[in-house]
Protein backbone atom coordinates (compact mmCIF):
# COMPACT_ATOMS: atom_id res chain seq x y z
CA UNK A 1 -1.18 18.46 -11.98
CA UNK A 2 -4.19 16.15 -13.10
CA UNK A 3 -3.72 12.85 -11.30
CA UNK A 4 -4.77 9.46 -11.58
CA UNK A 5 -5.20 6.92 -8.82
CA UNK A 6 -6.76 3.43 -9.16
CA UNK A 7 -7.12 1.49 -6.62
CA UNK A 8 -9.20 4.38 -5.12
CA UNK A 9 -11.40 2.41 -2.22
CA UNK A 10 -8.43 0.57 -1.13
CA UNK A 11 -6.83 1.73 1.89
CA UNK A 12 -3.62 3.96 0.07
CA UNK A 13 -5.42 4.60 -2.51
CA UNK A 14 -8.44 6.07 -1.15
CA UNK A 15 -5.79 8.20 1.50
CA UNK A 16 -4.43 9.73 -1.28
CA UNK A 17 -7.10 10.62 -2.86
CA UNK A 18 -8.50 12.23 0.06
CA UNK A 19 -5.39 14.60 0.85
CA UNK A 20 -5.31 18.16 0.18
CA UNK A 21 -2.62 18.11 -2.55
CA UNK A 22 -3.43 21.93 -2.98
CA UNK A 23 -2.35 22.59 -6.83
CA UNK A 24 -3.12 18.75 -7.63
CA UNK A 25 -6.17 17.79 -9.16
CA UNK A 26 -6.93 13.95 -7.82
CA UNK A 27 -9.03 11.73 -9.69
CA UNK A 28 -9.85 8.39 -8.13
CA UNK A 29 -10.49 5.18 -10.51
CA UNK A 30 -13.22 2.96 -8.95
CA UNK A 31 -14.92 -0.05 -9.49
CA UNK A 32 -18.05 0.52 -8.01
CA UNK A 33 -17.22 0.66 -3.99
CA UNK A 34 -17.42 4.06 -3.62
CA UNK A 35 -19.92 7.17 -3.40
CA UNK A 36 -20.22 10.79 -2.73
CA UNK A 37 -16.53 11.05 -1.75
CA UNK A 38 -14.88 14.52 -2.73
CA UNK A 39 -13.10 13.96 -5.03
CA UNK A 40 -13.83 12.67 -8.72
CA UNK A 41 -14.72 9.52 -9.78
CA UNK A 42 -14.18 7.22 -13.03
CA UNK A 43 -15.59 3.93 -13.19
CA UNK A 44 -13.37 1.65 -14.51
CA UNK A 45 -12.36 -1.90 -14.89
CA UNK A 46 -9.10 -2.16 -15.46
CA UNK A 47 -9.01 -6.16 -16.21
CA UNK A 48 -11.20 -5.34 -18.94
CA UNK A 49 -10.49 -5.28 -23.23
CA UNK A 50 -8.74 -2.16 -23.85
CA UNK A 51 -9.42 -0.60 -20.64
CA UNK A 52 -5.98 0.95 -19.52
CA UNK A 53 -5.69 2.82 -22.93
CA UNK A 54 -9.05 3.83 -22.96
CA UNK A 55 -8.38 5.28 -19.45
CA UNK A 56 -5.34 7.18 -20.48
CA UNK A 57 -6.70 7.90 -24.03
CA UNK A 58 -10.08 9.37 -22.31
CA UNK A 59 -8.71 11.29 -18.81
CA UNK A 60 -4.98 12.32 -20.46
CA UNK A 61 -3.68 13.16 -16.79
CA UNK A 62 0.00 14.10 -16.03
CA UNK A 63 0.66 11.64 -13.48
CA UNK A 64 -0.98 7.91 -12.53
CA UNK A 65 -0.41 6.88 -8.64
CA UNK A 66 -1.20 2.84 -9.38
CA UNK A 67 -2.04 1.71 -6.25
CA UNK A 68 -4.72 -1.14 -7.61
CA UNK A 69 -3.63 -4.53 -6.80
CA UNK A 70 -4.58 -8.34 -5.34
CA UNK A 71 -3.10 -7.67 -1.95
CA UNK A 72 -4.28 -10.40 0.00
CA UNK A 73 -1.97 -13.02 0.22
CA UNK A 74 -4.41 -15.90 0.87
CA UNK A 75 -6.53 -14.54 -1.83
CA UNK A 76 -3.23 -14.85 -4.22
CA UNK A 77 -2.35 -18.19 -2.98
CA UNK A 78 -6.04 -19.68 -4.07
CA UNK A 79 -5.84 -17.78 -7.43
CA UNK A 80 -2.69 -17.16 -8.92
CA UNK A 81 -3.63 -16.42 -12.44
CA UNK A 82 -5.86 -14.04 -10.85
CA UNK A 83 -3.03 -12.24 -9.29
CA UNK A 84 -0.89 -12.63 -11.88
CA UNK A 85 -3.71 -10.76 -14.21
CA UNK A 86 -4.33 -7.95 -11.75
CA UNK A 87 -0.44 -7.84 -10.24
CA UNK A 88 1.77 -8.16 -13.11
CA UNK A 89 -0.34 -7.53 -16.61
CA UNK A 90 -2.24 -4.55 -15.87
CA UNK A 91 1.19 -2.75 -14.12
CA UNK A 92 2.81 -3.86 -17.55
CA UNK A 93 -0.22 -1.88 -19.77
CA UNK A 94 0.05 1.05 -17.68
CA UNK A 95 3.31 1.93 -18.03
CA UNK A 96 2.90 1.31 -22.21
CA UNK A 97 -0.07 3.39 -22.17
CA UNK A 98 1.75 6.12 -19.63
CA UNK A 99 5.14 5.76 -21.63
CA UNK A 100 3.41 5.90 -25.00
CA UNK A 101 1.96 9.33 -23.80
CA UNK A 102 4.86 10.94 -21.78
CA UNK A 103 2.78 10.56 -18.42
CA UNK A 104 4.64 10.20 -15.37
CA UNK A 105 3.63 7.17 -13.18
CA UNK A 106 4.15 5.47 -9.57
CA UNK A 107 3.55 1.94 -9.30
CA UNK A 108 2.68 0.85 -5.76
CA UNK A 109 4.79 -2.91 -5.36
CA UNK A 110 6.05 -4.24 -1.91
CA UNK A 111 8.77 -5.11 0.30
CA UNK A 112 7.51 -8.55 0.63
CA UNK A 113 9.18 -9.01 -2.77
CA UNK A 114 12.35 -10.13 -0.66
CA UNK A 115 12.98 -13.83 1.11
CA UNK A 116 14.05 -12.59 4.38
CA UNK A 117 17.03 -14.39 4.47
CA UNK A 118 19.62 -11.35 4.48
CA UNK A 119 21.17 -11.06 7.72
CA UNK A 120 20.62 -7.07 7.81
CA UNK A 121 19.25 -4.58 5.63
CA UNK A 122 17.75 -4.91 1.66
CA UNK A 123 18.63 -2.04 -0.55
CA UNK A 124 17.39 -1.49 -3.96
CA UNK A 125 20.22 -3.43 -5.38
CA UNK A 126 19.69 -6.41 -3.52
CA UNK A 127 18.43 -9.53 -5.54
CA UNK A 128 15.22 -10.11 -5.09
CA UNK A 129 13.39 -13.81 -3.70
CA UNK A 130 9.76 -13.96 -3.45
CA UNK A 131 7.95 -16.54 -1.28
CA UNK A 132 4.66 -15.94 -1.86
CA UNK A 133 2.46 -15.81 -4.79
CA UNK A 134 1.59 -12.46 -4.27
CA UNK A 135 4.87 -11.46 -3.98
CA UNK A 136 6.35 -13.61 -6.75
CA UNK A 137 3.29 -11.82 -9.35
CA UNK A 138 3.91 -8.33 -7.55
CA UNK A 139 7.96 -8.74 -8.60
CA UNK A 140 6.70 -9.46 -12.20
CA UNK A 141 4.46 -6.33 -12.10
CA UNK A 142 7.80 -4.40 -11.17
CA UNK A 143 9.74 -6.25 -14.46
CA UNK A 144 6.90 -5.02 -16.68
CA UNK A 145 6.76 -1.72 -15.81
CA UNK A 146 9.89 -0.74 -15.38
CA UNK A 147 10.64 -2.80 -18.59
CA UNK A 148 7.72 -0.92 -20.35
CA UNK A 149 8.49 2.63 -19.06
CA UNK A 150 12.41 3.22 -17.57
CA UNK A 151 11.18 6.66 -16.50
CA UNK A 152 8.17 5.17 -13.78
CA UNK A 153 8.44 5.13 -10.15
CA UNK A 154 8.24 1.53 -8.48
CA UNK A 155 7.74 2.01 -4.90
CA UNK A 156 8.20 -1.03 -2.02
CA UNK A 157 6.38 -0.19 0.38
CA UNK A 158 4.66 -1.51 3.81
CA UNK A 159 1.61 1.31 4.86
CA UNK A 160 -0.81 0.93 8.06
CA UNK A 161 -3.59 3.34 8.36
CA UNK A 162 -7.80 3.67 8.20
CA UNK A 163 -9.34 1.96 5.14
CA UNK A 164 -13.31 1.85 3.75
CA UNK A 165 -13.98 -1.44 5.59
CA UNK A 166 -11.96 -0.99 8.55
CA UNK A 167 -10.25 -4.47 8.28
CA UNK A 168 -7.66 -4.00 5.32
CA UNK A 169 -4.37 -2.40 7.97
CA UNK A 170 -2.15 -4.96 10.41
CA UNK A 171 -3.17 -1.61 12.35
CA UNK A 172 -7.02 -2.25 12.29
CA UNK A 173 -6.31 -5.46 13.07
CA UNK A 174 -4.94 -5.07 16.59
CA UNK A 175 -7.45 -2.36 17.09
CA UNK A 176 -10.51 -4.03 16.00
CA UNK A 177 -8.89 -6.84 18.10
CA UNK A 178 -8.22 -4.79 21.27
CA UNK A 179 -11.46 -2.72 21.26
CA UNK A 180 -13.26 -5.53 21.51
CA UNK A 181 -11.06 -6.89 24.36
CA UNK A 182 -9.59 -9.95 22.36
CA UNK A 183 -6.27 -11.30 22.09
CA UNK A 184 -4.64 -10.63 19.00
CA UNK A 185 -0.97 -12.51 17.95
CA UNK A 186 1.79 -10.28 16.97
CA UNK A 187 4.70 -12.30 14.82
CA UNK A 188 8.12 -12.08 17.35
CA UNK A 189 9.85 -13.25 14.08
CA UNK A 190 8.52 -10.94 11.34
CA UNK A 191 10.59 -7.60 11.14
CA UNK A 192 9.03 -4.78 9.31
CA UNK A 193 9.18 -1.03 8.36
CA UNK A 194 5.82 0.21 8.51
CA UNK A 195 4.90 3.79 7.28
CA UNK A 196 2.04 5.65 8.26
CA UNK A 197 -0.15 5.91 4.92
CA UNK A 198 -0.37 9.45 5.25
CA UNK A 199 3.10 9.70 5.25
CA UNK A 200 3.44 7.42 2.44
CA UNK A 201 0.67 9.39 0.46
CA UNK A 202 2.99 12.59 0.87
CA UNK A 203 6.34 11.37 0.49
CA UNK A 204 4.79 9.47 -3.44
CA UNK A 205 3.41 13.38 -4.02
CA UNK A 206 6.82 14.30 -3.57
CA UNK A 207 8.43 11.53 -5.09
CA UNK A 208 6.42 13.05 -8.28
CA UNK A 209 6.90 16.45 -7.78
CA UNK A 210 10.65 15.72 -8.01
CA UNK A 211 10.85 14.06 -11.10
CA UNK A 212 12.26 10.74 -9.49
CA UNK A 213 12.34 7.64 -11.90
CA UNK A 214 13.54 3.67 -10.86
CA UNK A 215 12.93 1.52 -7.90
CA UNK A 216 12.85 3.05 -4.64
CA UNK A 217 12.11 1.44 -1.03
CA UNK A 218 8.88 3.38 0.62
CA UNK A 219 8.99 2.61 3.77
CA UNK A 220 9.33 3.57 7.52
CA UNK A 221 12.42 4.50 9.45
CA UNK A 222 11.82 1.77 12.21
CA UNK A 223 12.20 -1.81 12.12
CA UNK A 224 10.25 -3.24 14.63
CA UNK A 225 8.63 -6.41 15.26
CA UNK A 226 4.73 -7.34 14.67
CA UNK A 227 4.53 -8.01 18.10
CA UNK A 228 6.27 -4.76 18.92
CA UNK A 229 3.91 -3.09 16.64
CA UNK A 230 0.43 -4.42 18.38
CA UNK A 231 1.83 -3.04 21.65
CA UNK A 232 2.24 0.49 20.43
CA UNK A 233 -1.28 0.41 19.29
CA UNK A 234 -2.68 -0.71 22.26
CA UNK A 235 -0.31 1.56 24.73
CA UNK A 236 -0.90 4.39 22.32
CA UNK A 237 -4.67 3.85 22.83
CA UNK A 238 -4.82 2.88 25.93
CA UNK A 239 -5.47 -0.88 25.80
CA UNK A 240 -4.17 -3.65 27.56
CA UNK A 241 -0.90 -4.27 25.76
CA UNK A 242 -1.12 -7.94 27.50
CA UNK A 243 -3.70 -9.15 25.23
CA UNK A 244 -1.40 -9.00 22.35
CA UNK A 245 0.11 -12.46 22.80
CA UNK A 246 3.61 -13.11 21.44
CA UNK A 247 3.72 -15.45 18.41
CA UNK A 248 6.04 -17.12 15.63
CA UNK A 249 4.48 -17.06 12.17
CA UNK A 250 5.92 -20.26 11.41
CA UNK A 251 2.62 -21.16 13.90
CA UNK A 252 0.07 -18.86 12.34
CA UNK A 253 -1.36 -21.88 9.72
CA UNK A 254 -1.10 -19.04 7.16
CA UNK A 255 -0.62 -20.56 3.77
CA UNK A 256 1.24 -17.62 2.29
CA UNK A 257 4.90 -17.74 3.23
CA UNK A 258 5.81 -14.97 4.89
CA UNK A 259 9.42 -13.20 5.03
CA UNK A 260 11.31 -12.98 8.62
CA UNK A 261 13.36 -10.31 7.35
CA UNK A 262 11.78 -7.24 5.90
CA UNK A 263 14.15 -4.31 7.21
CA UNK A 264 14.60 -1.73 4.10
CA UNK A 265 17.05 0.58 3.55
CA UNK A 266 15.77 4.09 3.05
CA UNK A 267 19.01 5.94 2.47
CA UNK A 268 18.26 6.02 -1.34
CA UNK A 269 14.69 7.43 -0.74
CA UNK A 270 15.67 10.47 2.22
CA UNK A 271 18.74 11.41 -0.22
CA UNK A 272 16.54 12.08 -3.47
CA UNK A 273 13.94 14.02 -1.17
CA UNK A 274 16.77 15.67 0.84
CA UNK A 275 14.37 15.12 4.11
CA UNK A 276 14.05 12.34 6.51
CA UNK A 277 11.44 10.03 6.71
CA UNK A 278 8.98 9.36 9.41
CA UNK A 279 9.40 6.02 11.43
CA UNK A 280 6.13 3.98 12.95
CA UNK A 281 6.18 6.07 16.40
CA UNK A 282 4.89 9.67 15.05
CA UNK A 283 2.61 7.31 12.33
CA UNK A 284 0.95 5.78 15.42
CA UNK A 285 0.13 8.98 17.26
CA UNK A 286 -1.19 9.90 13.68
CA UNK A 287 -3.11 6.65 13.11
CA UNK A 288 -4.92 7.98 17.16
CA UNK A 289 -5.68 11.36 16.44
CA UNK A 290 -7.58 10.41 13.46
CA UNK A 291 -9.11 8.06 15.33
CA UNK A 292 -9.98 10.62 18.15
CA UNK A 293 -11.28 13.07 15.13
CA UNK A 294 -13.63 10.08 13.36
CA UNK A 295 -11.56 9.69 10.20
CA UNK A 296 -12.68 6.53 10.17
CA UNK A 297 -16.22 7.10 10.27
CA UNK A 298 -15.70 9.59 7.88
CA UNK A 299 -14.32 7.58 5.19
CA UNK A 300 -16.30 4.89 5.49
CA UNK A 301 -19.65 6.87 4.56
CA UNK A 302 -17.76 7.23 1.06
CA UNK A 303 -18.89 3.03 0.95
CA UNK A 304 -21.27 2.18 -1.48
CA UNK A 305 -23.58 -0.33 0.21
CA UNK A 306 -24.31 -3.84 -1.36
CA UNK A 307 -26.26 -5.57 0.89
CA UNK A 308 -24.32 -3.63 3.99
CA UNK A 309 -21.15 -4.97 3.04
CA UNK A 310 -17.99 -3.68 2.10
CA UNK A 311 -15.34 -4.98 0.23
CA UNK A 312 -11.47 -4.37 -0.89
């Protein structure tokens, strides 16, 4: 299978396009962040005139993995037309462009499309409430597509892993953080399911190689706390777990809103894959050993420099 990714220096996007997908053929869609990686390149901008049909027209893959997005939630707050652009309208022409020429396609959206106010777990038919403005434009991107093209994939999900800067995970956070022996604040009042993004990487493969179509929550098997989830990382690496300091978000100062409640039912997800799905635990260990085997080194000399800095 020929497949697209955009999105391919961000931190799921670049994952996937790094995997060994054996009988896939992975082409990444950059803007200009990325060099001498091993897989394929295509410079595109996909804000631009035209641009999403010309991709399509110009590549004709079988599947698109559309992973390209405004994902930081300050970022969205300052510039919501900006988001809206890159979150909602660009989702929508995909899926014409994929629809329009029978091509199968996963768009990437998020869990944080849901208020938090459910007193226990949101399935796929829950209503959704967005707080944010990133989550608000990410919801539209969901309409569009699915609106668009009834036969995509829209995948929730919440990922942690090694990105090109080394800063883009709530993992590389609290180990950036820790390494440098810093306290870091974990949220005692934000509940998540994170997946490991290698994980997530092969459970969208399989997501494709099944045929799957509609919405569909992509995330871990655990719901555990932020807080919770800074002390793994620094027990699992050794670090003193006391220098994660316990924290509400309502005292962060964070302008986004941000969702108490993010636990995500699964059930529909392990029953069209007929296998269960990994929780934060094994995704941890995983998140180490690449650490102990330089993944992260590795993928960042795929950065093109610009004045030694890298950007999302």
């Amino acid at each position: 299978m020929k497949l697209i990714v955009t999105g391919a220096s961000g931190l799921l996007g670049l994952n996937l396009c790094l995997g060994n997908w054996d009988s896939h053929t992975i082409l990444g869609v950059d803007r200009g962040k990325l060099h001498g990686t091993p897989f394929e390149l295509i410079r595109a901008e996909l804000t631009g005139p035209g641009a999403v049909s010309r991709l399509i027209d110009e590549v004709r893959p079988q599947a698109v993995i559309h992973t390209a997005a405004l994902a930081n939630l300050e970022a969205c707050e300052a510039d919501p037309e900006t988001a809206c652009i890159l979150n909602a309208e660009v989702p929508g022409l995909l899926a014409e462009a994929c629809a329009k020429n029978d091509i199968r396609l996963i768009h990437i959206s998020t869990d944080a499309v849901f208020d938090g106010a459910k007193d226990g777990v949101y399935t796929e038919t829950d209503v959704p409430n967005p707080l944010s403005v990133y989550a608000q434009t990410k919801l539209l991107g969901e309409q569009r597509v699915l609106s668009a093209n009834p036969n995509a994939i829209v995948a929730r999900v919440n990922f942690f892993g090694w990105s090109l800067s080394g800063t883009r995970s709530l993992s590389e956070f609290f180990y950036n953080k820790l390494l440098a022996g810093e306290r870091a604040n974990g949220f005692t009042d934000v509940y998540f399911c994170p997946l490991f993004v290698g994980d997530l990487a092969r459970i969208l493969i399989r997501m494709l190689e099944k045929d799957l179509s509609g919405l569909y929550h992509v995330v871990g098997a655990e719901a555990l706390s932020k807080y919770e989830f800074g002390r793994r990382i620094a027990l699992q690496f050794g670090y003193d777990s006391s220098l994660v300091i316990p924290k509400s978000v309502e005292e962060s100062g964070l302008k986004a809103r941000r969702s108490h409640n993010l636990r995500l039912s699964i059930n529909k997800l392990s029953t069209a894959l007929g296998q269960e799905i990994p929780g934060a635990s094994t995704g941890i260990e995983q998140f180490y050993t690449q650490a102990q085997q330089g993944y992260p080194q590795k993928m960042r000399s795929y950065a093109q420099e610009t004045g030694k800095q890298v950007n999302r």
